[in-house]
C-alpha atoms as a PDB file:
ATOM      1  CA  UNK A   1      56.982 100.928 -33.524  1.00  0.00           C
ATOM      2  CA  UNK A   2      54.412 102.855 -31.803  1.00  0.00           C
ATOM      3  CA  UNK A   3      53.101 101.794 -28.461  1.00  0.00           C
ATOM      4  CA  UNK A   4      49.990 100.982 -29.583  1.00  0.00           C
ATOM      5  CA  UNK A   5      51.330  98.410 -31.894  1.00  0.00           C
ATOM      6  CA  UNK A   6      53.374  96.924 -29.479  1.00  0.00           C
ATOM      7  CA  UNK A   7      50.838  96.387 -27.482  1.00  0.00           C
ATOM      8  CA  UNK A   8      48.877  94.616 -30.014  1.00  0.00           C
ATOM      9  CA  UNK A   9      52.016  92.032 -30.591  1.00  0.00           C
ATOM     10  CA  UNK A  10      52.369  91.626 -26.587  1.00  0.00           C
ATOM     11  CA  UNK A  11      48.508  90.376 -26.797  1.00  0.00           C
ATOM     12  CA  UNK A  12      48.759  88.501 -29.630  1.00  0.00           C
ATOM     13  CA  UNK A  13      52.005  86.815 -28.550  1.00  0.00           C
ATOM     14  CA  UNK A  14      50.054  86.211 -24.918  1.00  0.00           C
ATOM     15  CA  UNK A  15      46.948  84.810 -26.752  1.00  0.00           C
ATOM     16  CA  UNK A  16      49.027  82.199 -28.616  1.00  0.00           C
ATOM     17  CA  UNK A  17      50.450  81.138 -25.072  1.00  0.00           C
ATOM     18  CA  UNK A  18      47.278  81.026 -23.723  1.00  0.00           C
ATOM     19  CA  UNK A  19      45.836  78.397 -25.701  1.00  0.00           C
ATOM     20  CA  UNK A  20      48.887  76.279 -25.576  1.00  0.00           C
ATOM     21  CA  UNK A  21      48.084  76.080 -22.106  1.00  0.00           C
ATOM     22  CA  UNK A  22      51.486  78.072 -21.206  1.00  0.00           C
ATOM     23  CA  UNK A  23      49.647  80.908 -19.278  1.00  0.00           C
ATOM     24  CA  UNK A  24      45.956  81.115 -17.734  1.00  0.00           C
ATOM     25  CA  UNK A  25      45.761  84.899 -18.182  1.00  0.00           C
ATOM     26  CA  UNK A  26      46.048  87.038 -21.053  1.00  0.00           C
ATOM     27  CA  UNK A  27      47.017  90.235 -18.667  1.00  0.00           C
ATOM     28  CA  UNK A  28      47.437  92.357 -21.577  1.00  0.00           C
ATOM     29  CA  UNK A  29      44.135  92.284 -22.613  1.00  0.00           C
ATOM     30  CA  UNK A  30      43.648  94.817 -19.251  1.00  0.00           C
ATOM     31  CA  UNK A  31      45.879  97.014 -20.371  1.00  0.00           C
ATOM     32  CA  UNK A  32      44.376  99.930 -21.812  1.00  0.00           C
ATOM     33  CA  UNK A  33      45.163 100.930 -25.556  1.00  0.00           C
ATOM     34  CA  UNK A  34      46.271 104.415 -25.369  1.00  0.00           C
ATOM     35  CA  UNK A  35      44.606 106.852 -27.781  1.00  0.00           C
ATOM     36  CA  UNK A  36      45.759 107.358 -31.248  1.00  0.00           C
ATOM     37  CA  UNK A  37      46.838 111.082 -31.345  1.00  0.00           C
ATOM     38  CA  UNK A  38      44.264 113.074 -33.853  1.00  0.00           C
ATOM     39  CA  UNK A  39      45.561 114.375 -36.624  1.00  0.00           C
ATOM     40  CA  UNK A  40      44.304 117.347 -38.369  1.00  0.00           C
ATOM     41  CA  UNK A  41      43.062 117.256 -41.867  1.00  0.00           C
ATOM     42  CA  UNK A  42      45.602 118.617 -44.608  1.00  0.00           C
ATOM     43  CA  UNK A  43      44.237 121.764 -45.948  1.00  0.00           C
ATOM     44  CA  UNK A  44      45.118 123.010 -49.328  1.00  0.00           C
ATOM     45  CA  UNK A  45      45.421 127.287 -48.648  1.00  0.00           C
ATOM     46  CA  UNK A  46      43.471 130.159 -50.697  1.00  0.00           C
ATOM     47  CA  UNK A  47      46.093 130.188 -52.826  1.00  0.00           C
ATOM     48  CA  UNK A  48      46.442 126.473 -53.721  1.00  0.00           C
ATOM     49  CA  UNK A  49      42.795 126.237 -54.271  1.00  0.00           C
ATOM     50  CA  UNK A  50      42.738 129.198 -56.584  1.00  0.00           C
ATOM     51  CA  UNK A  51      45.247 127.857 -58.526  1.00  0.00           C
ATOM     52  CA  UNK A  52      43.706 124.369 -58.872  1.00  0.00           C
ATOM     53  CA  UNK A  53      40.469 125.775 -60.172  1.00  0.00           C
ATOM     54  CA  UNK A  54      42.255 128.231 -62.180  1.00  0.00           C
ATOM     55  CA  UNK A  55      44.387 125.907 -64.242  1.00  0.00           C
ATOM     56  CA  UNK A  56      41.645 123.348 -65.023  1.00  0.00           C
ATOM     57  CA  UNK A  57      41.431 124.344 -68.766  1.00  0.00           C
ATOM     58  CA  UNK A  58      45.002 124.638 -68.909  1.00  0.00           C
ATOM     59  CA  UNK A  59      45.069 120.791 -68.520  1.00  0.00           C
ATOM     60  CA  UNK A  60      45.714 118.796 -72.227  1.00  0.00           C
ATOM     61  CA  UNK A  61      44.532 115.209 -71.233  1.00  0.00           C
ATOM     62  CA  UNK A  62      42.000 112.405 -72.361  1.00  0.00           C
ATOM     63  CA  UNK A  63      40.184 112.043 -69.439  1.00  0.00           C
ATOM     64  CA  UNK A  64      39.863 115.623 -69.125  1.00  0.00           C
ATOM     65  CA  UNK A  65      36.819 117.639 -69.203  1.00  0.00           C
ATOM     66  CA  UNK A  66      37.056 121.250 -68.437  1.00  0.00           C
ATOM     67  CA  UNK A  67      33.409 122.470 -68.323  1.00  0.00           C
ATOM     68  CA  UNK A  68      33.075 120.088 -66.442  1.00  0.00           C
ATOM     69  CA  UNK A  69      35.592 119.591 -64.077  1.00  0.00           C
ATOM     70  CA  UNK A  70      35.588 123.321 -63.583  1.00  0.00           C
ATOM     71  CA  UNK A  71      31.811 123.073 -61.965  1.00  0.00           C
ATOM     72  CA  UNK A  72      33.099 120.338 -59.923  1.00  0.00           C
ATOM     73  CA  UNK A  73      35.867 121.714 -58.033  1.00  0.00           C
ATOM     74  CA  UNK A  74      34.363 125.071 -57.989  1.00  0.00           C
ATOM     75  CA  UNK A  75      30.903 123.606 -56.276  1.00  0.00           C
ATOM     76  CA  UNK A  76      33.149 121.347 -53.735  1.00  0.00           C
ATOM     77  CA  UNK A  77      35.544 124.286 -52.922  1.00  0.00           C
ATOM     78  CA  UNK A  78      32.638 127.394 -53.416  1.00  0.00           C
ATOM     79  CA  UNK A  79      29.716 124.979 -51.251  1.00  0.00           C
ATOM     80  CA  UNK A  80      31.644 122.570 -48.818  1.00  0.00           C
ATOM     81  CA  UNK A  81      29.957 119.462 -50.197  1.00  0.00           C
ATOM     82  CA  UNK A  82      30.730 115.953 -49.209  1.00  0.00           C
ATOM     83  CA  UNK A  83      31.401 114.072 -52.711  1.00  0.00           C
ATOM     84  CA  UNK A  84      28.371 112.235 -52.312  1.00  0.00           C
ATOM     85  CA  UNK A  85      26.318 115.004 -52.427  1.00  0.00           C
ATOM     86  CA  UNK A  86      27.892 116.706 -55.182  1.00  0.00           C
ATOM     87  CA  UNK A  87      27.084 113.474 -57.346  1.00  0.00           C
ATOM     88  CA  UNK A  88      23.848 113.350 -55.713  1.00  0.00           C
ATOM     89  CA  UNK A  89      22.534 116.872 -57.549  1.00  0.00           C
ATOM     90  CA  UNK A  90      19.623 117.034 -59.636  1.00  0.00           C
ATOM     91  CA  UNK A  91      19.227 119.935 -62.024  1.00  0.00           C
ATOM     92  CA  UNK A  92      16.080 121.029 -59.909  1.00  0.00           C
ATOM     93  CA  UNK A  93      18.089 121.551 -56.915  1.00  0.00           C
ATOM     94  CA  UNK A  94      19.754 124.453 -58.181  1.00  0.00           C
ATOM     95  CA  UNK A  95      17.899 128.077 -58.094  1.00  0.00           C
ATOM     96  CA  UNK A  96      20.201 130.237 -60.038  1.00  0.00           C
ATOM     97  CA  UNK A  97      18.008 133.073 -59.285  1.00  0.00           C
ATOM     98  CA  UNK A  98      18.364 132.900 -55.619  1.00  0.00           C
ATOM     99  CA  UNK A  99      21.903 131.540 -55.596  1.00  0.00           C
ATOM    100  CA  UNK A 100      20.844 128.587 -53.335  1.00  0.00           C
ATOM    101  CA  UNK A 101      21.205 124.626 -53.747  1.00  0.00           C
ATOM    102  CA  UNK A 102      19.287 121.729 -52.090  1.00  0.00           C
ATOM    103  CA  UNK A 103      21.934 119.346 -50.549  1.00  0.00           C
ATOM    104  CA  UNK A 104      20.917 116.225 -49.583  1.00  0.00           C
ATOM    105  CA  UNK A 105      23.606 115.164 -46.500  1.00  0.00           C
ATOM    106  CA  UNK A 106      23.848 111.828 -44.478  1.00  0.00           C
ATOM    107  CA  UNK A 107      20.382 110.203 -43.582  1.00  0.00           C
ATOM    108  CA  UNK A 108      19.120 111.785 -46.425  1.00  0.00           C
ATOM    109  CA  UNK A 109      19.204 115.097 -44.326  1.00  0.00           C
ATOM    110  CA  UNK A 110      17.901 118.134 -46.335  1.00  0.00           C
ATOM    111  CA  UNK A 111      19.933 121.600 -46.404  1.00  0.00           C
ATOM    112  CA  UNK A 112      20.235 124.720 -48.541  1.00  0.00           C
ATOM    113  CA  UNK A 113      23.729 125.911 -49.376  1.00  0.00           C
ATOM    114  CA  UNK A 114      24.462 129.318 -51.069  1.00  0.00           C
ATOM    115  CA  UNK A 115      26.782 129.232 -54.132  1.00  0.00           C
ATOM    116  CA  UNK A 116      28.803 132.354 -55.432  1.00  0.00           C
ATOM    117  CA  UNK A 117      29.229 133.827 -58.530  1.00  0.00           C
ATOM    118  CA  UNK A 118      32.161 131.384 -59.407  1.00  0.00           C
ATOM    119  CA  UNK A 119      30.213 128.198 -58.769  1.00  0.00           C
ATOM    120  CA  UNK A 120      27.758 129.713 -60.402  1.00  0.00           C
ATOM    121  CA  UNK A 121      29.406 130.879 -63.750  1.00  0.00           C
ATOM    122  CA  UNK A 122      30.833 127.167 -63.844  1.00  0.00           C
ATOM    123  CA  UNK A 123      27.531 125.577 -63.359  1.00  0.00           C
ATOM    124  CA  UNK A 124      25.707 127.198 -65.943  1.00  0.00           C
ATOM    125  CA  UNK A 125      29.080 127.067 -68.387  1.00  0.00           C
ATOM    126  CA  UNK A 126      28.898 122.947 -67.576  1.00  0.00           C
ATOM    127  CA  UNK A 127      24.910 122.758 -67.757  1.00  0.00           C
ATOM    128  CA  UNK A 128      25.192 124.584 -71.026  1.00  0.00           C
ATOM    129  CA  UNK A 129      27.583 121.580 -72.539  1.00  0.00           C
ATOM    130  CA  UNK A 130      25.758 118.549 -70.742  1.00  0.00           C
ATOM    131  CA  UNK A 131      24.852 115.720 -72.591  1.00  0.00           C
ATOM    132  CA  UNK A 132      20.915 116.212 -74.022  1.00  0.00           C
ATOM    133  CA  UNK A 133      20.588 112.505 -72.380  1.00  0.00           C
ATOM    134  CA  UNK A 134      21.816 113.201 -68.955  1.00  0.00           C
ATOM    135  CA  UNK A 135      18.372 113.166 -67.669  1.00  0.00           C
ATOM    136  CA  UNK A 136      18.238 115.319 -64.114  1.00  0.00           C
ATOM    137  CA  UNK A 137      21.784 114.634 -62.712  1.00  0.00           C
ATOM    138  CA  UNK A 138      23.779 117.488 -62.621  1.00  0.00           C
ATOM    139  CA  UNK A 139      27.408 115.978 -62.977  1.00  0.00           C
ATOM    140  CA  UNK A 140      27.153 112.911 -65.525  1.00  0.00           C
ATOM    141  CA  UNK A 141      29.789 110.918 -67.813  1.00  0.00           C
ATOM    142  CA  UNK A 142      30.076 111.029 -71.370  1.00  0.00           C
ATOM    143  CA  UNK A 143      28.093 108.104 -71.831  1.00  0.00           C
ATOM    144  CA  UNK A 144      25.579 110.970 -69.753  1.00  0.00           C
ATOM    145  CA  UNK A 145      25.135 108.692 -66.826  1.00  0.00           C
ATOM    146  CA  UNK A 146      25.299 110.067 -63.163  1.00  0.00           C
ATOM    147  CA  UNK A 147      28.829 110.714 -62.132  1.00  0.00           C
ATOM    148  CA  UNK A 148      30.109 108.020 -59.430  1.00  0.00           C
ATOM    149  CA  UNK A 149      31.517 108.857 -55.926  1.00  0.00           C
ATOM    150  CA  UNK A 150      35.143 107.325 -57.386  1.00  0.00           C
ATOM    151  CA  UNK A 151      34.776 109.474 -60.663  1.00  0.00           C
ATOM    152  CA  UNK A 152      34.046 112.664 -59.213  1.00  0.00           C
ATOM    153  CA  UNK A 153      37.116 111.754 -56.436  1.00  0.00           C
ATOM    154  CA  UNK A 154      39.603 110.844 -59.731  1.00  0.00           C
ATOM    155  CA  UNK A 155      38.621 114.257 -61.236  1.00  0.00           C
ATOM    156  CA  UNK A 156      40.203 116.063 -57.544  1.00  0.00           C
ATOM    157  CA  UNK A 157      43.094 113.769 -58.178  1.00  0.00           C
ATOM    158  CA  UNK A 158      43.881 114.456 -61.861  1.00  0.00           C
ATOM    159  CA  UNK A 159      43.651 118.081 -61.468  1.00  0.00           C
ATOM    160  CA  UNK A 160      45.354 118.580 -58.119  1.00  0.00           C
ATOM    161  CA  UNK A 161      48.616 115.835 -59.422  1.00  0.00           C
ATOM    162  CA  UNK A 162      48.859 117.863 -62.864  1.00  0.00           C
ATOM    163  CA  UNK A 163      48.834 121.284 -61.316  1.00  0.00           C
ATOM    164  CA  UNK A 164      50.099 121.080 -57.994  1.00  0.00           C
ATOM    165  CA  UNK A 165      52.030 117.911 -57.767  1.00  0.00           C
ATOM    166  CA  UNK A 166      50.034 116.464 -54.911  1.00  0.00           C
ATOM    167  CA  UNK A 167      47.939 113.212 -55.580  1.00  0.00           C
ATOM    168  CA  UNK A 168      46.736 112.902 -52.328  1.00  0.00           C
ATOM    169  CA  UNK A 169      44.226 115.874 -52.471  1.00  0.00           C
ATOM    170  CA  UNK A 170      40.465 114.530 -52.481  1.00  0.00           C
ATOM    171  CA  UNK A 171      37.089 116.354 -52.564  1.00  0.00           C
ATOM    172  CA  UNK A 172      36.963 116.336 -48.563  1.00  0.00           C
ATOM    173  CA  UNK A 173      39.936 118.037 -48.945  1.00  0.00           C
ATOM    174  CA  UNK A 174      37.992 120.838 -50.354  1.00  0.00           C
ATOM    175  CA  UNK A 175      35.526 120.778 -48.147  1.00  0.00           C
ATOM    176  CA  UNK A 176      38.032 121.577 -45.052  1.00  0.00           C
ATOM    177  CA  UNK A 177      39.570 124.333 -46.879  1.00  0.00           C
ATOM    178  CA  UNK A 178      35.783 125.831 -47.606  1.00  0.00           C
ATOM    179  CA  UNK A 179      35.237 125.316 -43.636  1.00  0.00           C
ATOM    180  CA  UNK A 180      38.666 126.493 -42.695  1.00  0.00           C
ATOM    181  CA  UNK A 181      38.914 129.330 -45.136  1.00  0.00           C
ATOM    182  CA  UNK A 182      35.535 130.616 -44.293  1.00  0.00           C
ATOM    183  CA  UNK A 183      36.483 130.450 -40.234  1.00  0.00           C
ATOM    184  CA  UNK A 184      39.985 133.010 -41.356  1.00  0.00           C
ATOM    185  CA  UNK A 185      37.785 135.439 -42.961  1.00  0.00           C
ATOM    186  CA  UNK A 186      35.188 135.508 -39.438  1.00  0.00           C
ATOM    187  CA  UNK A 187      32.492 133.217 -40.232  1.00  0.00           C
ATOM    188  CA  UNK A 188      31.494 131.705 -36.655  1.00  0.00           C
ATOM    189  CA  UNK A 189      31.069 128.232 -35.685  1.00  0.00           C
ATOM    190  CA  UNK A 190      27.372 127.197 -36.082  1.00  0.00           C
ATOM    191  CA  UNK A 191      26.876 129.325 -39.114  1.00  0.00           C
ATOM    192  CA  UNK A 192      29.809 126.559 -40.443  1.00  0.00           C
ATOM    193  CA  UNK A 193      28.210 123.811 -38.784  1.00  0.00           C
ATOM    194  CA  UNK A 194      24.897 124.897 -41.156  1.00  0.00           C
ATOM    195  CA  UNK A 195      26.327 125.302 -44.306  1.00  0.00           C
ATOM    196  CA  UNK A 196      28.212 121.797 -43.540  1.00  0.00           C
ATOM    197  CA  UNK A 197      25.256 120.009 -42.501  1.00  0.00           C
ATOM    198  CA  UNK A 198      27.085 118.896 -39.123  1.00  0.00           C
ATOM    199  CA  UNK A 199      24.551 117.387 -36.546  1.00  0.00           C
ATOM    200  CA  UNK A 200      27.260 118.046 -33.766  1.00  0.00           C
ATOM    201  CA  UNK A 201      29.183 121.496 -32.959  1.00  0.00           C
ATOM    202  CA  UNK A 202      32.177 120.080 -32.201  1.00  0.00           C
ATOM    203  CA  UNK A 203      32.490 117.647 -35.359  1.00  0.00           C
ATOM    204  CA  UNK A 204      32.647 121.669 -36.655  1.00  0.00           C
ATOM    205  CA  UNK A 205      35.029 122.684 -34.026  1.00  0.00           C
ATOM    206  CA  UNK A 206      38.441 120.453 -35.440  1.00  0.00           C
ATOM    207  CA  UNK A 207      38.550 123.541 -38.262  1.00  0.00           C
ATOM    208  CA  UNK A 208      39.336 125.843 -35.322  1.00  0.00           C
ATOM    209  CA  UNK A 209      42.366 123.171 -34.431  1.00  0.00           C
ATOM    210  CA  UNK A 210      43.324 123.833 -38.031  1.00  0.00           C
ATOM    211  CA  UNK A 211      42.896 126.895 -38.033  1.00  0.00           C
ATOM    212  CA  UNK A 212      44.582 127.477 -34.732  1.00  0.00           C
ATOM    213  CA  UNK A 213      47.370 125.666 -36.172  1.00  0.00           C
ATOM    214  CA  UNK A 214      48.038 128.478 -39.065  1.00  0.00           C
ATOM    215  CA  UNK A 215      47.990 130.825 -36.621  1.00  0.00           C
ATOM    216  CA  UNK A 216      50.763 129.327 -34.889  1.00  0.00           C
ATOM    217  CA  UNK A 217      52.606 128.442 -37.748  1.00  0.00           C
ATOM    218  CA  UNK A 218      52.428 131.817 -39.008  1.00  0.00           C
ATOM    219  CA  UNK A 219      53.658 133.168 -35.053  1.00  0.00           C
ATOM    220  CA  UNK A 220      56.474 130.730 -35.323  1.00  0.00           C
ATOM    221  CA  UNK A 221      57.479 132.547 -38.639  1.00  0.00           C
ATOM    222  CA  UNK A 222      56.987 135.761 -37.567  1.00  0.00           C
ATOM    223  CA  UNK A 223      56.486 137.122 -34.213  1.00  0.00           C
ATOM    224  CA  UNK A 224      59.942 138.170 -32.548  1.00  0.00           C
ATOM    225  CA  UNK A 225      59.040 136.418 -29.949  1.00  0.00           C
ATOM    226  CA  UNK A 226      58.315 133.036 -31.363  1.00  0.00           C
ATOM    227  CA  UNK A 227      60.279 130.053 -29.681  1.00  0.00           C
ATOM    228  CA  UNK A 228      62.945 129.739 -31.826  1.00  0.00           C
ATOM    229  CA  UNK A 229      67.049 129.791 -31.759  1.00  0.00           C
ATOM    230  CA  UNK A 230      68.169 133.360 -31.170  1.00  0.00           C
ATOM    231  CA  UNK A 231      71.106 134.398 -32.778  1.00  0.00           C
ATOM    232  CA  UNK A 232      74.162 134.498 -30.149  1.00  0.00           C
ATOM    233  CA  UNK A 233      75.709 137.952 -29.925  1.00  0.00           C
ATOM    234  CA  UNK A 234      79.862 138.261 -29.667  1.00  0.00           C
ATOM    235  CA  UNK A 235      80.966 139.673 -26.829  1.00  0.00           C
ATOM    236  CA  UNK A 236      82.787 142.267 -26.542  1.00  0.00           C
END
């Protein structure tokens, strides 16, 4: 049990005293809770992500769409959206001639993202097999009504349990390897924090931790002098 939750039961225990009349002070209320230690976000690598998007019409199920599902992982992965702005796309927020897309963020905060020429070859394979009565939402059902926060979040989870085994991947999941992939290959902080649509720097900054993490993983693997068990030499 962690201390944090012991501390909880120690108050709780205290409070229950307290108005039995047992005690006059609940003293553990002055204790201070200590921190919960921040974890960093699990990030799927290049490699994984590839994969994902590369087996999508590979997969032979019902609920499967590939043209799709395709555009959606590829503009989650290739833009760094949050899920609700992916669902919240209009067809007239896409320029295909420019490359760009209006994102509408938190508070209904305004941004343009640049897609590549993978988000883009799924887009306009998807827009090209859309429902006639989708009306301007990019992503839509069958029925061709505006894909849901939940939908577009079972689509990630289909895909990433049938080809990689791992149901806990999500769209945000997606959106840290985009940040955390892009910070690898040199892209610098606030250039991140734009394309995100972060209000604060250092919201941006916990992709360095992750990234900082790799590094160190990879130095633990590698580097001769990493801290790990030498191998004892025989004397002579």
């Amino acid at each position: 049990m962690s201390i944090r939750r012991k501390l909880a039961a120690v108050r709780s225990f205290l409070q229950f005293l307290l108005r039995d009349g047992v005690i006059t002070l609940n003293a553990a209320k002055l204790v201070r809770t200590p921190k919960a230690a921040k974890r960093l976000p699990k990030v799927p690598t290049a490699e994984e992500a590839n994969t994902l998007l590369d087996g999508v019409y590979s997969v032979d199920v019902e609920s499967a769409w590939p043209e799709r599902d395709r555009a959606v992982l590829e503009v989650l992965y290739g833009c760094g959206l949050r899920v609700a702005e992916l669902v919240g796309l209009d067809l007239q927020d896409i320029d295909f001639s420019e490359r760009w897309m209006r994102v509408r963020g938190k508070r209904r905060k305004e941004r343009l993202v640049p897609f590549a020429g993978k988000a883009a070859e799924a887009l306009e394979k998807w827009i090209a097999h859309r429902p006639a009565n989708a009306g301007t939402a990019i992503f839509v059902t069958r029925k061709g009504e505006r894909l849901s926060d939940r939908s577009a979040r079972r689509v990630v989870k289909l895909y990433a349990t049938l080809l990689s085994g791992d149901p806990t991947l999500h769209p945000h999941s997606l959106r840290h390897a985009y940040a955390t992939h892009l910070l690898a290959d040199g892209a610098d902080l606030r250039s991140i924090q734009e394309l995100l649509g972060h209000s604060s720097l250092s919201t941006t900054q916990k992709y360095t931790q992750v990234s900082l993490a790799d590094l160190m993983a990879v130095y633990d693997r590698a580097h001769p002098k990493a801290n790990r068990a030498a191998p004892v030499r025989k004397r002579d």
